[in-house]
N, C-alpha and C. Protein backbone atom coordinates (compact mmCIF):
# COMPACT_ATOMS: atom_id res chain seq x y z
N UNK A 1 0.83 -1.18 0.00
CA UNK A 1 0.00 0.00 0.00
C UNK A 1 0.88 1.25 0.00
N UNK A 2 1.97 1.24 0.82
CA UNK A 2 2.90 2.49 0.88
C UNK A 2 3.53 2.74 -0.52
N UNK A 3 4.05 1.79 -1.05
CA UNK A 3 4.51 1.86 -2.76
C UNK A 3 3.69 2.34 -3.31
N UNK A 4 2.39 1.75 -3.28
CA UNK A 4 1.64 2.43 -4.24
C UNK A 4 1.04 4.02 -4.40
N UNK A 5 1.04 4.18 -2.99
CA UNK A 5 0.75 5.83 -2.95
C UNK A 5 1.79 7.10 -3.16
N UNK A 6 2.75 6.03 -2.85
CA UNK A 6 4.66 6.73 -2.66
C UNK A 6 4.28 6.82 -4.70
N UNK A 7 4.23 5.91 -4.95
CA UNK A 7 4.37 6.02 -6.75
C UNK A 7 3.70 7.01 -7.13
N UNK A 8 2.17 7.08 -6.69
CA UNK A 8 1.27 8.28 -6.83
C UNK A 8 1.50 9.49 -6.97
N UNK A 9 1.98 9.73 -5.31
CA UNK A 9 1.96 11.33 -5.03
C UNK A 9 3.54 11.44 -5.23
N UNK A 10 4.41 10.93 -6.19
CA UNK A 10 5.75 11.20 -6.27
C UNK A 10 6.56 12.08 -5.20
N UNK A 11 6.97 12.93 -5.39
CA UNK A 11 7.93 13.51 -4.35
C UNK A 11 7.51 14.64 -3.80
N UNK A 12 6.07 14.65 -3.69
CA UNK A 12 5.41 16.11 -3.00
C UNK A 12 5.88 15.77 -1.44
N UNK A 13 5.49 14.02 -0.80
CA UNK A 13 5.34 13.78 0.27
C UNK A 13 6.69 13.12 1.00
N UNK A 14 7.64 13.25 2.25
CA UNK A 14 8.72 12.47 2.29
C UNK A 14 8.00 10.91 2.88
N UNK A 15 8.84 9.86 3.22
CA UNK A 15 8.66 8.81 3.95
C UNK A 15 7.87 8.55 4.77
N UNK A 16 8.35 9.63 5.82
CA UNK A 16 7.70 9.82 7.34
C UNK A 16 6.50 10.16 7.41
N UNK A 17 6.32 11.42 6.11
CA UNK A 17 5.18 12.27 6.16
C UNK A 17 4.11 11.17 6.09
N UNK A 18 3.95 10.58 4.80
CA UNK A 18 3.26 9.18 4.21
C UNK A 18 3.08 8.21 5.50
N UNK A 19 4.13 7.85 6.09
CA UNK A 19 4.03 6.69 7.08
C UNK A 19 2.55 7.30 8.25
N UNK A 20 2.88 8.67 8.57
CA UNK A 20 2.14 9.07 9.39
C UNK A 20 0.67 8.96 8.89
N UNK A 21 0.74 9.52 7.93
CA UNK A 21 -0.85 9.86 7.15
C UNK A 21 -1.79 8.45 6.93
N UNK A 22 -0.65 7.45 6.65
CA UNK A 22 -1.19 5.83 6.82
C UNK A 22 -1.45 5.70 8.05
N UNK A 23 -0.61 5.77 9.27
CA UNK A 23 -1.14 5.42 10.06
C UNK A 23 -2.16 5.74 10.64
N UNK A 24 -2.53 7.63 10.89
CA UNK A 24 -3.56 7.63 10.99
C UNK A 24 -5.01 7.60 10.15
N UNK A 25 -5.03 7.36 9.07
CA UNK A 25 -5.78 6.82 8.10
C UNK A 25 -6.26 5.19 8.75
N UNK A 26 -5.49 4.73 9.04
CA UNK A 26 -5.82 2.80 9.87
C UNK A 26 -6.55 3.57 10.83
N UNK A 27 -5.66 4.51 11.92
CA UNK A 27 -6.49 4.12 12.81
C UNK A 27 -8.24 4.55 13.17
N UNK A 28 -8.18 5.52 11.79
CA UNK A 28 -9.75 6.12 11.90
C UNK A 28 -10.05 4.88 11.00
N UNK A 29 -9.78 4.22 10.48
CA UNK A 29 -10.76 3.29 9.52
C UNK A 29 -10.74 2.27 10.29
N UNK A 30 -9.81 1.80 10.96
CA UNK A 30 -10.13 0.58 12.13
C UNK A 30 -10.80 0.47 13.23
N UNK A 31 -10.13 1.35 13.81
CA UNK A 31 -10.16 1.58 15.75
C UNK A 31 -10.94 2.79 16.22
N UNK A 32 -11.22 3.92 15.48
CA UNK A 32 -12.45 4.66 16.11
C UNK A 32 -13.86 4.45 15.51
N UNK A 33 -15.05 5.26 16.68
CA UNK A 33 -16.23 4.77 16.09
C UNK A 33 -16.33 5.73 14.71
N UNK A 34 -17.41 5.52 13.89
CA UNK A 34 -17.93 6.48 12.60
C UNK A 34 -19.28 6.54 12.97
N UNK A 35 -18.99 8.03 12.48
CA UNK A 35 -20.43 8.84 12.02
C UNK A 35 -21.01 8.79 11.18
N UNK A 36 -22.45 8.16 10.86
CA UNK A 36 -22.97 8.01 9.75
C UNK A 36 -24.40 8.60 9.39
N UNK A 37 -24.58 9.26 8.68
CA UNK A 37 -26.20 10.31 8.33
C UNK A 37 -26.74 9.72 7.78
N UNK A 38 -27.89 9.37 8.80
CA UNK A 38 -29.06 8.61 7.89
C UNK A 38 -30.02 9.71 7.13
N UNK A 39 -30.52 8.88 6.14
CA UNK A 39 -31.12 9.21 5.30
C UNK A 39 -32.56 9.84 5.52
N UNK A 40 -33.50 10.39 4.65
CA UNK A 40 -34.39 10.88 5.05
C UNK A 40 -34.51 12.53 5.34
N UNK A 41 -36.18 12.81 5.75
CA UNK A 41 -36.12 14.07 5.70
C UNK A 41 -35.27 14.37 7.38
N UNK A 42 -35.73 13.64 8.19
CA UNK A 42 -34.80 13.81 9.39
C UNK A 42 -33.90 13.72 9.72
N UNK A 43 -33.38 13.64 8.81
CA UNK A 43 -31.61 12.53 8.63
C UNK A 43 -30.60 13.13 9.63
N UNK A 44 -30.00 11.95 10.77
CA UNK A 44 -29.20 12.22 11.81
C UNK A 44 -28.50 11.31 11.77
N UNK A 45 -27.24 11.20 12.75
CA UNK A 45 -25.82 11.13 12.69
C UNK A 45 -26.15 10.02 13.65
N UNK A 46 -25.55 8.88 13.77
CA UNK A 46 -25.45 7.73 14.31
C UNK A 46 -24.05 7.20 14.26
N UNK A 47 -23.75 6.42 15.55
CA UNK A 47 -22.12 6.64 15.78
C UNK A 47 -22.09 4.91 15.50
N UNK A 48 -21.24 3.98 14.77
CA UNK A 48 -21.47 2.59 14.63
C UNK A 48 -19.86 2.54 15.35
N UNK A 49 -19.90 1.56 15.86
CA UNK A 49 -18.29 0.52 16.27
C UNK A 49 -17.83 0.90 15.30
N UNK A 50 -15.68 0.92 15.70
CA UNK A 50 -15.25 0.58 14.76
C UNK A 50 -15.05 -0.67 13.96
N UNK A 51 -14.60 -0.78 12.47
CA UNK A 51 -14.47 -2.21 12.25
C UNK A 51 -13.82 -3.09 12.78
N UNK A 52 -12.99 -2.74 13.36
CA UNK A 52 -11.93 -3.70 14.24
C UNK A 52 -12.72 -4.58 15.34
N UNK A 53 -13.41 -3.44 16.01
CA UNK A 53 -14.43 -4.61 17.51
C UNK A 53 -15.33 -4.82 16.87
N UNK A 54 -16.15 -4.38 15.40
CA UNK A 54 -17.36 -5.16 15.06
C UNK A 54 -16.81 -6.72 14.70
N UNK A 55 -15.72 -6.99 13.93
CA UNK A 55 -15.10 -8.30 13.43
C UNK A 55 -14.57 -8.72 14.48
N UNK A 56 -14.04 -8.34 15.69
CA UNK A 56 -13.76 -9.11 17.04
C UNK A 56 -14.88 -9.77 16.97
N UNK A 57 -16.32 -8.58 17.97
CA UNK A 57 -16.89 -8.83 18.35
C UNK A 57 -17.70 -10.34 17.27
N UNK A 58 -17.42 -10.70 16.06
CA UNK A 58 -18.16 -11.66 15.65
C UNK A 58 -16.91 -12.67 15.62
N UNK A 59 -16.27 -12.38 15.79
CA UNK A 59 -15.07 -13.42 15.83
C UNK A 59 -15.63 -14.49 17.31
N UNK A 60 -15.10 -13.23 18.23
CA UNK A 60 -15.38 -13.42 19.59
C UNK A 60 -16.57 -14.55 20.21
N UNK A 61 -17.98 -13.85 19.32
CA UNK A 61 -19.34 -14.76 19.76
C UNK A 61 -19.06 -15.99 19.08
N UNK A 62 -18.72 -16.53 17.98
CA UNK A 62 -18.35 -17.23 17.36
C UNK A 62 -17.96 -18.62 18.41
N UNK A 63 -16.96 -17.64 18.82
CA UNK A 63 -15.52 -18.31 19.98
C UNK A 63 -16.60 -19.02 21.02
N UNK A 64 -16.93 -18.12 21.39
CA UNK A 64 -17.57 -18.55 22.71
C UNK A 64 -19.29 -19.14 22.49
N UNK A 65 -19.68 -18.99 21.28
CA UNK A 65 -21.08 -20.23 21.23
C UNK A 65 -20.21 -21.87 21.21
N UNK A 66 -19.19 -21.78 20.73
CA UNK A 66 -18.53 -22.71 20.39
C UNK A 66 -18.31 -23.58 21.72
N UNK A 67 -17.38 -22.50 22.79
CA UNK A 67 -16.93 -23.51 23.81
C UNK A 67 -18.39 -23.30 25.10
N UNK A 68 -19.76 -22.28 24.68
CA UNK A 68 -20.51 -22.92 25.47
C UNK A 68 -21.27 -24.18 24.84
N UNK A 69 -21.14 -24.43 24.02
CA UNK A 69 -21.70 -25.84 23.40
C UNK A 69 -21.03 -27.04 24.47
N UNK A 70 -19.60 -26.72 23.75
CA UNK A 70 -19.08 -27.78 24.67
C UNK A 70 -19.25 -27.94 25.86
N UNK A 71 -19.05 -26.94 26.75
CA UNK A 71 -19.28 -26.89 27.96
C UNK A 71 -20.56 -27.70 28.37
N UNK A 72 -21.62 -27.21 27.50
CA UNK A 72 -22.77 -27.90 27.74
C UNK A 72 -22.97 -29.35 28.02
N UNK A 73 -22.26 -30.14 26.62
CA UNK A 73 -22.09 -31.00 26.31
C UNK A 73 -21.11 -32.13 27.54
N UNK A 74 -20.03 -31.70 27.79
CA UNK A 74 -19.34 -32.25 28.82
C UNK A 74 -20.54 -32.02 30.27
N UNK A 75 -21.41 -31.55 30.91
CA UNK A 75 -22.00 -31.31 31.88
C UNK A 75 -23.88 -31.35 31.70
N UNK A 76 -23.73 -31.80 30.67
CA UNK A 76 -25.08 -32.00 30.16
C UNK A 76 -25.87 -32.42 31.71
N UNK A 77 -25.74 -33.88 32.33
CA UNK A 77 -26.16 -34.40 33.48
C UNK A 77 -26.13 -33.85 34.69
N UNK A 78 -25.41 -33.09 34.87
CA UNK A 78 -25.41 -31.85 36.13
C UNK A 78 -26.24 -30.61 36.13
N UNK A 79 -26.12 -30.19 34.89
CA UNK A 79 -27.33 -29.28 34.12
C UNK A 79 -28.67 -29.67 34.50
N UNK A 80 -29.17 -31.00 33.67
CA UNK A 80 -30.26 -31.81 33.68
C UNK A 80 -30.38 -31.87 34.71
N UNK A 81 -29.65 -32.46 36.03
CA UNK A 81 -29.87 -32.34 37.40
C UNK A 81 -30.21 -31.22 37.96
N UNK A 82 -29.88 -30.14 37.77
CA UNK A 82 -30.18 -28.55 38.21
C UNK A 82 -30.94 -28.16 37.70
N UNK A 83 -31.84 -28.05 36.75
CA UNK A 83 -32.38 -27.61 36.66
C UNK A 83 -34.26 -28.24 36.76
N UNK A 84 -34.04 -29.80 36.87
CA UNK A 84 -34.80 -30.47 37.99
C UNK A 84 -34.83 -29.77 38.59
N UNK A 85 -34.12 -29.46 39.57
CA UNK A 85 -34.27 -29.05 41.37
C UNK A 85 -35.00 -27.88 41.24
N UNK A 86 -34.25 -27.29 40.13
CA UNK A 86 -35.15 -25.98 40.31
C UNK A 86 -36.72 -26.30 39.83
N UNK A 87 -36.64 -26.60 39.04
CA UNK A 87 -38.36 -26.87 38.41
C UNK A 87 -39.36 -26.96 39.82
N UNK A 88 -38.46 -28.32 39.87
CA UNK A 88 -39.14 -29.29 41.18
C UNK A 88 -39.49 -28.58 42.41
N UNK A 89 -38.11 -27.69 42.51
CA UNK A 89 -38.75 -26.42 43.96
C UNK A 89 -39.42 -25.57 43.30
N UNK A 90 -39.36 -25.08 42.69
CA UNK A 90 -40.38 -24.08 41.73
C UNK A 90 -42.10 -24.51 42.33
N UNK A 91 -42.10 -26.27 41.75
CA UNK A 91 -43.35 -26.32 41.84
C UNK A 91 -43.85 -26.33 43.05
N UNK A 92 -42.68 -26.98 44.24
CA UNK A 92 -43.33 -27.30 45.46
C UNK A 92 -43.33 -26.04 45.96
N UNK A 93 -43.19 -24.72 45.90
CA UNK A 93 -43.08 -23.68 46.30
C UNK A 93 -44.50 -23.40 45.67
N UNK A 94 -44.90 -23.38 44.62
CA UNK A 94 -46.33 -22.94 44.57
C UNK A 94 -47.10 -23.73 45.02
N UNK A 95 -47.23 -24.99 45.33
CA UNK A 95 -47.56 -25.93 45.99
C UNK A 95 -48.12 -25.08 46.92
N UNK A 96 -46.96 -25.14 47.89
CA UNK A 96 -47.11 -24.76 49.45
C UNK A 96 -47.65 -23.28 49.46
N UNK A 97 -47.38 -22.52 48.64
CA UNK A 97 -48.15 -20.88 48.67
C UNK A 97 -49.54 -21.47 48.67
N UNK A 98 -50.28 -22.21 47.93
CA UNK A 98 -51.30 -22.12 47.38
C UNK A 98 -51.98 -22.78 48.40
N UNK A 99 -51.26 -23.92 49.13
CA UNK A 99 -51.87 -24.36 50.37
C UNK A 99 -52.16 -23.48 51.54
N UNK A 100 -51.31 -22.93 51.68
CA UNK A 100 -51.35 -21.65 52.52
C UNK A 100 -52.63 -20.98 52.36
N UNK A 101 -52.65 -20.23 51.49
CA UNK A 101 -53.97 -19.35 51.28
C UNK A 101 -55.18 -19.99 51.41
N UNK A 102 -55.26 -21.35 50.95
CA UNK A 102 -56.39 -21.97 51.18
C UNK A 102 -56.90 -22.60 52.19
N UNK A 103 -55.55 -22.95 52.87
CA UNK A 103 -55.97 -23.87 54.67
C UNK A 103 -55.76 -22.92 55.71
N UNK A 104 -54.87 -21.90 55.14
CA UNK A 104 -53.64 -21.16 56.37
C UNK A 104 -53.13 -21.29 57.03
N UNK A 105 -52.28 -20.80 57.62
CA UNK A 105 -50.91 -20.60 57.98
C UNK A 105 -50.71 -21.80 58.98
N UNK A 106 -51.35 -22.41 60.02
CA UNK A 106 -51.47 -23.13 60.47
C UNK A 106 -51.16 -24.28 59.65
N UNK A 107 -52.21 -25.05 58.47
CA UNK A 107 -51.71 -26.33 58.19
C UNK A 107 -50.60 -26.17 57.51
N UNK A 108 -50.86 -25.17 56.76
CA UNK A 108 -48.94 -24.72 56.07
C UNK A 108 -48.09 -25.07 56.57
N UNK A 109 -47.70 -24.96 58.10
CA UNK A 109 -46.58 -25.25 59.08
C UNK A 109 -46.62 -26.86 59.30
N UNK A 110 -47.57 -27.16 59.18
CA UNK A 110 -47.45 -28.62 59.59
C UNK A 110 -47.41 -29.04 58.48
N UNK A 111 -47.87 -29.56 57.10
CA UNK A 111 -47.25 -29.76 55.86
C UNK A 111 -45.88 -29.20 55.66
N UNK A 112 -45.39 -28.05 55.97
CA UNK A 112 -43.92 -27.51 56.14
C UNK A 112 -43.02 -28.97 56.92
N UNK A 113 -43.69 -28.71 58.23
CA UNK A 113 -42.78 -29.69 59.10
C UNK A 113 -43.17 -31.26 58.89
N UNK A 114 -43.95 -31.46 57.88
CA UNK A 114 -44.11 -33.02 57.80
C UNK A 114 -42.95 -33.12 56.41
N UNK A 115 -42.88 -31.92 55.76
CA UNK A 115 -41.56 -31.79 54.59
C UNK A 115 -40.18 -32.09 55.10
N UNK A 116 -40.06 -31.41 56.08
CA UNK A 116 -38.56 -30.84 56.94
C UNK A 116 -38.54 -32.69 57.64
N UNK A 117 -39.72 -33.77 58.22
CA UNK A 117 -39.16 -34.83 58.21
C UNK A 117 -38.54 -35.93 57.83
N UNK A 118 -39.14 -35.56 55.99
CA UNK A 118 -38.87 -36.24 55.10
C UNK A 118 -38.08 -35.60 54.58
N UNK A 119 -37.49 -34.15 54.73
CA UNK A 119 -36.18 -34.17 53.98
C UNK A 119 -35.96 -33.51 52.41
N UNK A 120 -37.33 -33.07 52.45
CA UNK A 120 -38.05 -32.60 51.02
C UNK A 120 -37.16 -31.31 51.53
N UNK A 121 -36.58 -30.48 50.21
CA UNK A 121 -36.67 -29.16 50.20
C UNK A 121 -37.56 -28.08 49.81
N UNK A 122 -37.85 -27.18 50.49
CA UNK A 122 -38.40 -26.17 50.32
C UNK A 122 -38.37 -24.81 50.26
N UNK A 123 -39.17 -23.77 50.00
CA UNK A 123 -38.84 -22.46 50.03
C UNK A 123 -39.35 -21.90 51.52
N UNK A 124 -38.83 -20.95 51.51
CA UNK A 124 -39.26 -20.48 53.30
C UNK A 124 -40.64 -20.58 53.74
């Protein structure tokens, strides 16, 4: 790219001058955000990523759907187990609300403590 512009603008520009003007030329086309005017009768200025973290950023998700797959995959049965429990307290928790309101607070406690003998978990 430097040859070719060095060939261009022949000897108006030295080395350095060029090196600089490239570089900051990258770094507004890479690494800062842009301003872009949308169209229309209202047409306003909207700031997008630069290209650099938009192509991370899809690099990146890429990366990581990848190793949460796996992850998944290696722990599948611990997962499956957890999220039982939760279901399962989920339900016995509305369970027991719903008993509540309907018997009150009284048999609640004793269905509570006939839980707490058997060992069942519950919500408060």
């Amino acid at each position: 790219m430097f040859e070719r512009i060095r060939d261009q603008m022949g000897d108006l520009l030295t080395d350095d001058d060029l090196k600089k003007i490239i570089d900051v030329a990258m770094q507004k086309a890479f690494f800062e955000p842009q301003n872009i005017r949308t169209s229309g009768h209202y047409g306003r200025d909207i700031v997008v990523d630069p290209v650099f973290i938009v192509k991370l950023r899809e690099l990146m998700s890429e990366r990581v759907q990848v190793t949460m797959r796996e992850y998944l995959d290696r722990h599948k049965d611990a997962i499956h187990d957890l999220i039982t429990n939760i279901v399962s307290g989920s339900m016995l928790n509305l369970a027991m609300n719903y008993i509540e309101k309907q018997l009150g607070p009284s048999k609640s406690l004793f269905i509570k403590s006939a839980l707490d003998d058997l060992g069942v978990t519950h919500g408060p």
